[in-house]
N, C-alpha and C. Protein backbone atom coordinates (compact mmCIF):
# COMPACT_ATOMS: atom_id res chain seq x y z
N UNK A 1 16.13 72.21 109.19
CA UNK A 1 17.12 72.32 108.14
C UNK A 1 17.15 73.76 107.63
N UNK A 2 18.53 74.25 107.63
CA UNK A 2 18.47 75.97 107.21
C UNK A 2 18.84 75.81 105.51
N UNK A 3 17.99 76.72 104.95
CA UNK A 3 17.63 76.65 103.70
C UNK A 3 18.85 77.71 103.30
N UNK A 4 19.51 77.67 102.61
CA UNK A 4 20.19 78.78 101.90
C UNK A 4 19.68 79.36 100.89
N UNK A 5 19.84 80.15 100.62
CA UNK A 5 19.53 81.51 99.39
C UNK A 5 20.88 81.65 98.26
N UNK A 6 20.39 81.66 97.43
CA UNK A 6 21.57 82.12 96.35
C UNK A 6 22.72 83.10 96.61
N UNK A 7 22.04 84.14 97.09
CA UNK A 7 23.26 85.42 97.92
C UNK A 7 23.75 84.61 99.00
N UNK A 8 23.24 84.27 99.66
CA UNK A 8 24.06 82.91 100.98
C UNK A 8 25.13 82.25 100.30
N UNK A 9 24.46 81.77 99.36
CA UNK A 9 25.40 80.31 98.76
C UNK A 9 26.74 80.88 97.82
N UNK A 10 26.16 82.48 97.28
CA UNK A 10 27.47 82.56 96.59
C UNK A 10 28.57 83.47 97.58
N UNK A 11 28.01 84.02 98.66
CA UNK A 11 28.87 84.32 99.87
C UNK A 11 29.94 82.91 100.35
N UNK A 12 29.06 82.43 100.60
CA UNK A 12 29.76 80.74 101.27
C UNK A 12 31.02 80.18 100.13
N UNK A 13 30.57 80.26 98.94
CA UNK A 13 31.51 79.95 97.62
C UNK A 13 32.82 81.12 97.93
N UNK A 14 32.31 82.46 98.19
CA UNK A 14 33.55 83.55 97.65
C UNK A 14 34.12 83.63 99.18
N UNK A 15 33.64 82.77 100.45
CA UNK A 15 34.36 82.63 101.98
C UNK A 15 34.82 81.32 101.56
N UNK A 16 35.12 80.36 100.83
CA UNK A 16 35.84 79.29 100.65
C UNK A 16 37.05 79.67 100.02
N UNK A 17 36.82 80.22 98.80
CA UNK A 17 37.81 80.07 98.07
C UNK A 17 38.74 81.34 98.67
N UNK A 18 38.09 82.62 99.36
CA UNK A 18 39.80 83.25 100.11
C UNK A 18 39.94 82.41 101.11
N UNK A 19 39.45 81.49 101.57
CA UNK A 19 40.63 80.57 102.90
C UNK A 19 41.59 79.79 101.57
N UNK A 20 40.93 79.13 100.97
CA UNK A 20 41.65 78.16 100.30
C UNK A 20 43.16 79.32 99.85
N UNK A 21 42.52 80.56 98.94
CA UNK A 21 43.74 80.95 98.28
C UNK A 21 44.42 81.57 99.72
N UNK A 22 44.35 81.95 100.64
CA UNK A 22 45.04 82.48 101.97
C UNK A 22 46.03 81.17 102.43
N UNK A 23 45.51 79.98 102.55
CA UNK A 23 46.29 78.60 102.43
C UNK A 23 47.33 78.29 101.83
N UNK A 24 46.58 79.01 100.51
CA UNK A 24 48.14 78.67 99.33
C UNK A 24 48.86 79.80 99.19
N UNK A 25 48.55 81.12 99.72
CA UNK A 25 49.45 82.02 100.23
C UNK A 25 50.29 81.83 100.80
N UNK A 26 49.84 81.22 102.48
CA UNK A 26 50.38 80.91 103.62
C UNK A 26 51.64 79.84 103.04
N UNK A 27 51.16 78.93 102.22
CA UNK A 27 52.19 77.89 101.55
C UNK A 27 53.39 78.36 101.17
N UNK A 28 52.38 79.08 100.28
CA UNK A 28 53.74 79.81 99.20
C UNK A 28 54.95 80.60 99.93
N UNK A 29 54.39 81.10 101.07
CA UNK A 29 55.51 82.17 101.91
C UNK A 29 56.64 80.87 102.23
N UNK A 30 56.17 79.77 102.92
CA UNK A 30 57.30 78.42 102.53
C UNK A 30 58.35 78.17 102.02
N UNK A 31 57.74 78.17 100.99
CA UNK A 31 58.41 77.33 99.91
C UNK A 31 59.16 78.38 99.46
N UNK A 32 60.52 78.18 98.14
CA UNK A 32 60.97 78.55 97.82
C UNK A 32 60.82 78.54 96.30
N UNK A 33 60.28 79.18 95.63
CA UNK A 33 59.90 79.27 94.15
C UNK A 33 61.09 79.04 93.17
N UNK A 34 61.05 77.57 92.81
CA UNK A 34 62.46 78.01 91.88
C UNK A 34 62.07 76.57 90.80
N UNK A 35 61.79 77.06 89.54
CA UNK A 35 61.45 76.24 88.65
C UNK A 35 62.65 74.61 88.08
N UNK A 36 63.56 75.34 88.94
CA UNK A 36 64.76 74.20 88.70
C UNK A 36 64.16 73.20 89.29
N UNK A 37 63.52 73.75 90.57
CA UNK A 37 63.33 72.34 91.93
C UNK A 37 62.36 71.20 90.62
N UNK A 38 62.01 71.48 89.68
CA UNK A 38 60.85 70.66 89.01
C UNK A 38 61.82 70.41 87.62
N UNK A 39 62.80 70.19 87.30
CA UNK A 39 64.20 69.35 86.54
C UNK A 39 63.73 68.20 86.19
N UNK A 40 63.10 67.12 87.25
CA UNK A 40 63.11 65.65 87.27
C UNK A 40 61.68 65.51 86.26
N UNK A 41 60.77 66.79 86.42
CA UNK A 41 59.84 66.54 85.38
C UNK A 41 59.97 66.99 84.02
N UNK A 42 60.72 67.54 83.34
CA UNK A 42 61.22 68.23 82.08
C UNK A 42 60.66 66.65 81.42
N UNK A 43 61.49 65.76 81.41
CA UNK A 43 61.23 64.65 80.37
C UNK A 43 60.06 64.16 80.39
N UNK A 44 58.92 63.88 81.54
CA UNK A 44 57.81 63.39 81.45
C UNK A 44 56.65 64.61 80.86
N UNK A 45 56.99 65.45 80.92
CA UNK A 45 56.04 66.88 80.21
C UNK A 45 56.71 67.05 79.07
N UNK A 46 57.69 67.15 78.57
CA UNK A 46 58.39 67.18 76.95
C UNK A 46 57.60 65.61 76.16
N UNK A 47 57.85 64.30 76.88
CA UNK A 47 57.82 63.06 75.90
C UNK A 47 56.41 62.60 76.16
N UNK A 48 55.58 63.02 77.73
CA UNK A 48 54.51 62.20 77.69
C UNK A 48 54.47 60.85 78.57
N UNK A 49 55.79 60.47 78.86
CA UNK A 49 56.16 59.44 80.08
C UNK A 49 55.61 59.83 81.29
N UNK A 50 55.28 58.65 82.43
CA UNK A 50 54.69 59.17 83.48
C UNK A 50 55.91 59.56 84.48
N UNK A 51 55.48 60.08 85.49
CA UNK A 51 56.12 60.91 86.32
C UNK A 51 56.67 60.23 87.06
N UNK A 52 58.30 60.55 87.80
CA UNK A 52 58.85 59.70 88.43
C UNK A 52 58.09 60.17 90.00
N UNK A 53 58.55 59.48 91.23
CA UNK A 53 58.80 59.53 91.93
C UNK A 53 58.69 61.03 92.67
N UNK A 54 60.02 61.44 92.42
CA UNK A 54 60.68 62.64 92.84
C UNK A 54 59.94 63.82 92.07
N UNK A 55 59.59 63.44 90.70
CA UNK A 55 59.06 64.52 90.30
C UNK A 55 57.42 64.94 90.86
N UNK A 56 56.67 64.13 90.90
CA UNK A 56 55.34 64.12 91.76
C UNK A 56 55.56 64.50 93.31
N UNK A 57 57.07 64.53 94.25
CA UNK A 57 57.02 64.71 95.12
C UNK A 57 57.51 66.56 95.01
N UNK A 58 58.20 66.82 93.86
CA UNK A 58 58.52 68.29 93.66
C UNK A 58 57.32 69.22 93.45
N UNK A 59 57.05 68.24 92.31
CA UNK A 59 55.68 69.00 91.93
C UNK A 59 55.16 69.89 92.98
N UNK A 60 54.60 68.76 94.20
CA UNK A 60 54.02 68.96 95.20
C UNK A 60 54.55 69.97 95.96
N UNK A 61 55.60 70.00 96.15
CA UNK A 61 56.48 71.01 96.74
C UNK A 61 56.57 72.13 95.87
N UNK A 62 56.22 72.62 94.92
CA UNK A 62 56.09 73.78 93.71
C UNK A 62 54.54 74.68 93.62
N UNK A 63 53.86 73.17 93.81
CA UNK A 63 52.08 73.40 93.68
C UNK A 63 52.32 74.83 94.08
N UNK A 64 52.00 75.93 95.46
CA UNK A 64 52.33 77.00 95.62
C UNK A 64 52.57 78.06 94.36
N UNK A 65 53.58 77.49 93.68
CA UNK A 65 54.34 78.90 93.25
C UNK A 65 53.81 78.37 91.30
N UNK A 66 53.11 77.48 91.25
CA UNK A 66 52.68 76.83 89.76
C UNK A 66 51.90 78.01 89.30
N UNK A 67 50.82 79.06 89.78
CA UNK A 67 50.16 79.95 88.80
C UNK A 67 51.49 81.21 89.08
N UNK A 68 52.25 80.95 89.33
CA UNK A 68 53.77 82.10 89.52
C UNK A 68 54.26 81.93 88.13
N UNK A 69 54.21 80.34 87.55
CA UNK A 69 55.10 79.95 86.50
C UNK A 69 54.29 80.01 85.39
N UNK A 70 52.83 79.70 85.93
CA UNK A 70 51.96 80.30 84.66
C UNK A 70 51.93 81.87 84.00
N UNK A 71 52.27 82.50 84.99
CA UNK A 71 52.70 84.16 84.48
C UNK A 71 53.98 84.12 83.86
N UNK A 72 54.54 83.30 83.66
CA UNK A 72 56.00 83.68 83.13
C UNK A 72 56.05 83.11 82.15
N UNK A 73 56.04 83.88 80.94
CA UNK A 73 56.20 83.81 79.44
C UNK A 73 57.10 82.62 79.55
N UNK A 74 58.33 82.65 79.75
CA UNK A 74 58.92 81.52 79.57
C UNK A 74 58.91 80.39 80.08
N UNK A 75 57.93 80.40 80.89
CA UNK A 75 57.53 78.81 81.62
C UNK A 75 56.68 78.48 81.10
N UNK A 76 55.13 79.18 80.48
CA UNK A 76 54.33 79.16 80.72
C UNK A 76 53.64 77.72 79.42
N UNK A 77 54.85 77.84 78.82
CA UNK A 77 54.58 76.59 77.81
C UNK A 77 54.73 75.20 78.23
N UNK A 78 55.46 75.26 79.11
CA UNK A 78 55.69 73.70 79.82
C UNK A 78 54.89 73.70 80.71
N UNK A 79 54.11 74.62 82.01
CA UNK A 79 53.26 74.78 82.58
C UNK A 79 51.88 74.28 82.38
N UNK A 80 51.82 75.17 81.37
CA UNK A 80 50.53 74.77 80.84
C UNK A 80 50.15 74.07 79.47
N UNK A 81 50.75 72.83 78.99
CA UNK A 81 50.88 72.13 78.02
C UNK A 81 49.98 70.89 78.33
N UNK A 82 49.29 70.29 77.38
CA UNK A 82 48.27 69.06 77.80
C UNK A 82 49.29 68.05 78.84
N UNK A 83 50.60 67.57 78.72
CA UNK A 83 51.45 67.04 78.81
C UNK A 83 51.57 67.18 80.71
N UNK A 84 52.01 68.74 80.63
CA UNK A 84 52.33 68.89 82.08
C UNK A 84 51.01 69.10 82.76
N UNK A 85 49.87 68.90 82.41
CA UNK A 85 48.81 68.46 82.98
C UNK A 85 48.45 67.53 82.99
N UNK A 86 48.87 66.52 82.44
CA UNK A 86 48.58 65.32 82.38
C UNK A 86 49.48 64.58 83.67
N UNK A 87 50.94 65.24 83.83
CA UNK A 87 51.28 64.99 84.81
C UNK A 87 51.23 65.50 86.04
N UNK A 88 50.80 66.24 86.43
CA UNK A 88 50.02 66.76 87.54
C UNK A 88 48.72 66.30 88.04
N UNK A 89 48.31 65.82 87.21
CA UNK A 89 47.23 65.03 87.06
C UNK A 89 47.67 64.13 87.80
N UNK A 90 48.24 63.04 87.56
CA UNK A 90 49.23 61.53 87.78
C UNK A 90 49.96 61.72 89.12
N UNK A 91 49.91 63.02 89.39
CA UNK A 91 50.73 63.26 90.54
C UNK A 91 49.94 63.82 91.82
N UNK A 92 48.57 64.31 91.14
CA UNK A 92 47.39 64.66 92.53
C UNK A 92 47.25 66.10 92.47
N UNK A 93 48.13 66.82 91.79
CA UNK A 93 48.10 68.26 91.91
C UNK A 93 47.53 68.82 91.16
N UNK A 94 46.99 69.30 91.18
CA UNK A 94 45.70 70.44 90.15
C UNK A 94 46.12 71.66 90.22
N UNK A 95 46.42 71.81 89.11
CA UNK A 95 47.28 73.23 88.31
C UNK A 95 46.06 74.59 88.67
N UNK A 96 47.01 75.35 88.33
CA UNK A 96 45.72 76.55 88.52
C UNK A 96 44.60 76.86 87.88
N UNK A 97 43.84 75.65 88.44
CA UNK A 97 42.76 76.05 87.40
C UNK A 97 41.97 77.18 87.21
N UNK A 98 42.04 77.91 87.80
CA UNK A 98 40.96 79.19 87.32
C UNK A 98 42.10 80.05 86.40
N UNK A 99 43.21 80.03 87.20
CA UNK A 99 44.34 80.90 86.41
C UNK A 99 44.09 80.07 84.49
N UNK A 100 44.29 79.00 84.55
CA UNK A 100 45.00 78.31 83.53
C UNK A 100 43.63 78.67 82.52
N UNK A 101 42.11 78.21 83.14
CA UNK A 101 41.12 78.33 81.99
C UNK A 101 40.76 80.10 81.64
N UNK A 102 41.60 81.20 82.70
CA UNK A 102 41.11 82.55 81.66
C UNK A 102 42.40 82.30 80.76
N UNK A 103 43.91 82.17 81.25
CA UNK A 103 44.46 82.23 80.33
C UNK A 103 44.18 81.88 79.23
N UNK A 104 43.67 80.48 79.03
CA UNK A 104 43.14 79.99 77.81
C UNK A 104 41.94 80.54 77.05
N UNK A 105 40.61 81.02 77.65
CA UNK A 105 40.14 81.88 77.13
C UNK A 105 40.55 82.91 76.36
N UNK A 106 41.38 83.34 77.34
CA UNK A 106 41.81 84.80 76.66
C UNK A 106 42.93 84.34 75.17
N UNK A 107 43.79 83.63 75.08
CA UNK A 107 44.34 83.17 74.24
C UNK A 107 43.90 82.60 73.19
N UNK A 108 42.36 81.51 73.26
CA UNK A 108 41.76 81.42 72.40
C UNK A 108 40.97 82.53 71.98
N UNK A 109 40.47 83.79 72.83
CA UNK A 109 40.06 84.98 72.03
C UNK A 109 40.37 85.61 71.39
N UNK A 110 42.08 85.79 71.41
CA UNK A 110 43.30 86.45 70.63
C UNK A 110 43.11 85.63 69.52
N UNK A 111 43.55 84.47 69.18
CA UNK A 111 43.59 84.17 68.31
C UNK A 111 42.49 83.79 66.98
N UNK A 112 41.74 83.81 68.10
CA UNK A 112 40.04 83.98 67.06
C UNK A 112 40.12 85.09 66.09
N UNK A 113 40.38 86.40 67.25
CA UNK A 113 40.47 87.43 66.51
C UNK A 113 41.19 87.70 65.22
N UNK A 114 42.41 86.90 65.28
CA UNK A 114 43.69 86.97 64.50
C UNK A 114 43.64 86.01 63.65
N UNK A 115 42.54 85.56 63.37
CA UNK A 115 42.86 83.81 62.45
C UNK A 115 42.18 84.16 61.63
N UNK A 116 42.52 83.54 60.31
CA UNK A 116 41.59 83.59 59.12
C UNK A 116 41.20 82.01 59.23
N UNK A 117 40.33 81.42 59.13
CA UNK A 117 40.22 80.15 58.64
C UNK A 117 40.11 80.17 57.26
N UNK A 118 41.18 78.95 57.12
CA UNK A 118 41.89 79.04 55.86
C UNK A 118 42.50 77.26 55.86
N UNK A 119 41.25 75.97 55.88
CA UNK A 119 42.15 74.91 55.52
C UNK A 119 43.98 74.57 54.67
N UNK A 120 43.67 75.79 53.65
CA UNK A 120 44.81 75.63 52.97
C UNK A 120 46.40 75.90 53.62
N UNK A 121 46.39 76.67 55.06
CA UNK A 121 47.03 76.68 56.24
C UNK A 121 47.66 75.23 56.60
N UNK A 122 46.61 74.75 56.18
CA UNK A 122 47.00 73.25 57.27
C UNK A 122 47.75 72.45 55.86
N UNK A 123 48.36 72.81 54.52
CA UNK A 123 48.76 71.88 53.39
C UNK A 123 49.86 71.55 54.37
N UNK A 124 51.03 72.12 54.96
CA UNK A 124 52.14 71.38 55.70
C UNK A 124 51.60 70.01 56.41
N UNK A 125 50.68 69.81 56.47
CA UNK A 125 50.37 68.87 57.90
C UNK A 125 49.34 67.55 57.13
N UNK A 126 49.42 67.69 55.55
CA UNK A 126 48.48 66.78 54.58
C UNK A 126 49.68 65.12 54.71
N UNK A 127 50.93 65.38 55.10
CA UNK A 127 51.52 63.90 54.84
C UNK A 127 50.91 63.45 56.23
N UNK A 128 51.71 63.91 57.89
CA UNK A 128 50.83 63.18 58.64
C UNK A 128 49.68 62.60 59.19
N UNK A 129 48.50 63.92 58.20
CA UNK A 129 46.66 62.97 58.20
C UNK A 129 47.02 62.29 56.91
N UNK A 130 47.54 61.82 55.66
CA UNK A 130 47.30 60.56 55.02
C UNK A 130 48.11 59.19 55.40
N UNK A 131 49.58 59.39 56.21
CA UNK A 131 50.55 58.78 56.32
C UNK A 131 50.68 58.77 58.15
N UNK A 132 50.41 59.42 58.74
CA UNK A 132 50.59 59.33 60.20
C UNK A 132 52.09 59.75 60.58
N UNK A 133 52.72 60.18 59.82
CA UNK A 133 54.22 60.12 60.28
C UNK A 133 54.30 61.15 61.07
N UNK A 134 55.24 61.92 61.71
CA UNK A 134 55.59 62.90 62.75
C UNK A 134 55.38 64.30 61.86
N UNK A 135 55.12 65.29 62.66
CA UNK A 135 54.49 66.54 62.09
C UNK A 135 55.63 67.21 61.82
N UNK A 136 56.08 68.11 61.31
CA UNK A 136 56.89 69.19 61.28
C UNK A 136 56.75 70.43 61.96
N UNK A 137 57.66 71.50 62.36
CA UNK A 137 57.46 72.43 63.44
C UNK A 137 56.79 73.21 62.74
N UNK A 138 56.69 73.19 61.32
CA UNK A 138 55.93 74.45 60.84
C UNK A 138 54.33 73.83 61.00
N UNK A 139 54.01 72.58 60.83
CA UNK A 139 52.70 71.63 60.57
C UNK A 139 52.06 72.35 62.32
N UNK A 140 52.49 71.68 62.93
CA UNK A 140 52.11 72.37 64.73
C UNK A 140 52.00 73.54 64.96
N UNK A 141 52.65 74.79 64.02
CA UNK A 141 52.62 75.71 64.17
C UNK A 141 51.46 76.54 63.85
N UNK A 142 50.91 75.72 62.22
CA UNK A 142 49.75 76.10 61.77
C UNK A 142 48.45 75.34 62.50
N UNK A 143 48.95 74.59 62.98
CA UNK A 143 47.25 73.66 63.79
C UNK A 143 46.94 74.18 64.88
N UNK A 144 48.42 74.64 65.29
CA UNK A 144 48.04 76.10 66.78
C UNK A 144 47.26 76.72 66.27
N UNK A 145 47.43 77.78 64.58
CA UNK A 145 46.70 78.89 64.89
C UNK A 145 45.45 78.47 64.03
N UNK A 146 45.69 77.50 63.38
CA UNK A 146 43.94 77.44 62.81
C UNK A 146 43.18 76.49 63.98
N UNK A 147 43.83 76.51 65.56
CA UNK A 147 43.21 76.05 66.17
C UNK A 147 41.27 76.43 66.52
N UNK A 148 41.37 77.61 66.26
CA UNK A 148 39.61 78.25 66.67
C UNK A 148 39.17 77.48 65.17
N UNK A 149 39.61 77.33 63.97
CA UNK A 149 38.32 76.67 63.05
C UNK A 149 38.03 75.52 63.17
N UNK A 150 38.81 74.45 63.95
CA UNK A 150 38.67 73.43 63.55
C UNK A 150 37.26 72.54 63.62
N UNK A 151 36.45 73.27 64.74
CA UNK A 151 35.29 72.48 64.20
C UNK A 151 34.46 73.07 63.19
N UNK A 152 34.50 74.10 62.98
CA UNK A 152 33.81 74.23 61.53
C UNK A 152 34.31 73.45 60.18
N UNK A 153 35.95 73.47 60.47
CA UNK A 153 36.42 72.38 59.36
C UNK A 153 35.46 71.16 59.92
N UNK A 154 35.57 70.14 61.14
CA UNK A 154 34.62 69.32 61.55
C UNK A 154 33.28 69.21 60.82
N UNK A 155 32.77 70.28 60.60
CA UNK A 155 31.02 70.66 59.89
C UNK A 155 31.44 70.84 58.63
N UNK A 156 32.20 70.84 58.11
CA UNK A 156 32.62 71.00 56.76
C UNK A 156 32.66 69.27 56.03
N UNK A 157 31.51 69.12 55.00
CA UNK A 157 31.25 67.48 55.16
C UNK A 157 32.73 66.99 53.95
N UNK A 158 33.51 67.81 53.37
CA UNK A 158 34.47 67.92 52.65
C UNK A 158 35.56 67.44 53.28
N UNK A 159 36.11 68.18 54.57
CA UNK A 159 36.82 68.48 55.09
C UNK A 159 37.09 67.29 56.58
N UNK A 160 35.81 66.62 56.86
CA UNK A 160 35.68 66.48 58.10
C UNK A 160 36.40 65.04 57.87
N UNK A 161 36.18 63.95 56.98
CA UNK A 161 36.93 62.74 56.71
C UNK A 161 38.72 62.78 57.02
N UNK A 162 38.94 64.26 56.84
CA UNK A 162 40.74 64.38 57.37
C UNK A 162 41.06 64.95 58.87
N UNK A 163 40.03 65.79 59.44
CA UNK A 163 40.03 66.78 60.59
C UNK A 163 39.55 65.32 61.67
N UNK A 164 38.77 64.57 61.48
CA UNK A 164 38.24 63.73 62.16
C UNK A 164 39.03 62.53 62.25
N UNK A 165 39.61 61.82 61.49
CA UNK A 165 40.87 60.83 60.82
C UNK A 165 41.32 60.63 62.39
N UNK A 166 41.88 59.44 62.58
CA UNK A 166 42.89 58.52 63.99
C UNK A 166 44.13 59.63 63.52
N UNK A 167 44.51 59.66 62.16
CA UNK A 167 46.19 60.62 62.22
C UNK A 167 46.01 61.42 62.21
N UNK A 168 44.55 62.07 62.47
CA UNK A 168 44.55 63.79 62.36
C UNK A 168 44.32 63.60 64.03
N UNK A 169 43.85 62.95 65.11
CA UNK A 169 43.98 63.00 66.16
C UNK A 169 45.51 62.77 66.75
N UNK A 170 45.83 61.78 65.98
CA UNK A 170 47.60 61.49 66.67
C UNK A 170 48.15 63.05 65.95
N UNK A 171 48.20 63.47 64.90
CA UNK A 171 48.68 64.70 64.94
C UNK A 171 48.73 65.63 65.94
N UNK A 172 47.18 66.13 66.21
CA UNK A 172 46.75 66.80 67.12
C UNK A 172 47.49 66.76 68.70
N UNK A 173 47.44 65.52 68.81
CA UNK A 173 48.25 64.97 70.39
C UNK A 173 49.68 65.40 70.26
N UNK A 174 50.35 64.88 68.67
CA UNK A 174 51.98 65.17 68.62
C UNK A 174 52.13 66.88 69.06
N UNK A 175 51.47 67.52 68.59
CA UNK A 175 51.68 68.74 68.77
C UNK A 175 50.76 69.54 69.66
N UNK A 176 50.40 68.59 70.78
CA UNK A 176 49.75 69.22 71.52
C UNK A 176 48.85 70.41 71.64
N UNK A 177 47.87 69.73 70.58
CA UNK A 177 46.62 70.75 70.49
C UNK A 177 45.48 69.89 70.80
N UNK A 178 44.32 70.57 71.66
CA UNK A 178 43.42 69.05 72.07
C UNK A 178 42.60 69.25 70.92
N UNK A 179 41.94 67.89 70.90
CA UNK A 179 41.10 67.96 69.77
C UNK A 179 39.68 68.26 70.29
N UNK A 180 39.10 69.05 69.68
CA UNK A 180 37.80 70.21 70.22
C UNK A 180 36.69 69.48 69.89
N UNK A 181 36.12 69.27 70.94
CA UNK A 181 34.33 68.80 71.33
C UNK A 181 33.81 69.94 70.94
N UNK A 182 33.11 69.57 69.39
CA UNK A 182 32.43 70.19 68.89
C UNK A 182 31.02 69.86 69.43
């Protein structure tokens, strides 16, 4: 039995993944990149419905050119939304993940930088954690950016009875922010 070595093993790792990405090169020269071809999924990534048919078969036919659409400011919200991963998911295709988790790094580092934690941010968003009703665009707007405190609100023994709450999770979902494993 041949024993590998760490320098072996992370050679073998960084000779996998250029065939794999040379594959999805080779793909991509294919296909034809055009975010229209993926139309049939707009409603199941906007509402949360599962994926038709046609759209899991586009998908598939897109996979290729998906970290293309993750670079593009204006895709990049439907791209990469819990939603349109959820349907990609449902559909077999696995989004770019290495692309998708620096983006997110890096986006949650920006905004770390840029955030005050400041519960009093979140007063728009006090009817749907007592009442559950639908959030407002400004309520989602602020749970985006006080997204980096929220588990310290979590550790906050004040605070944590509303941050922790079933309607502070259905909030969280309405506006597609995940709720953070503290």
């Amino acid at each position: 039995m041949m024993k590998l070595s760490c320098c072996g093993l992370g050679l073998c790792v960084v000779v996998m993944m250029a065939m794999v990405l040379s594959e999805e090169a080779r793909m991509a020269e294919a296909v034809t990149c055009s975010p229209l071809e993926l139309s049939s999924c707009l409603e199941p990534i906007r509402s949360g419905t599962p994926p038709s048919t046609t759209c899991c078969q586009k998908l598939r036919e897109q996979k290729p050119c998906l970290c293309g659409y993750l670079k593009n400011p204006a895709l990049k919200q439907y791209v990469s939304s819990p939603t349109a991963r959820k349907v990609a998911s449902t559909c077999g295709v696995a989004l770019c993940v290495v692309v998708m988790v620096a983006m997110m790094l890096s986006e949650e580092a920006r905004m770390a930088e840029a955030v005050t934690c400041s519960p009093v941010q979140l007063s728009s968003c006090l009817g749907p954690i007592n009442s559950g009703s639908p959030p407002s665009t400004t309520c989602c707007q602020k749970l985006r950016e006080q997204r980096p405190c929220l588990c310290g609100y979590l550790k906050n023994p004040s605070l944590r009875q509303y941050v922790n709450s079933p309607n502070a999770r259905k909030l969280a979902s309405n506006c597609g922010v995940p709720v953070p494993q503290c």
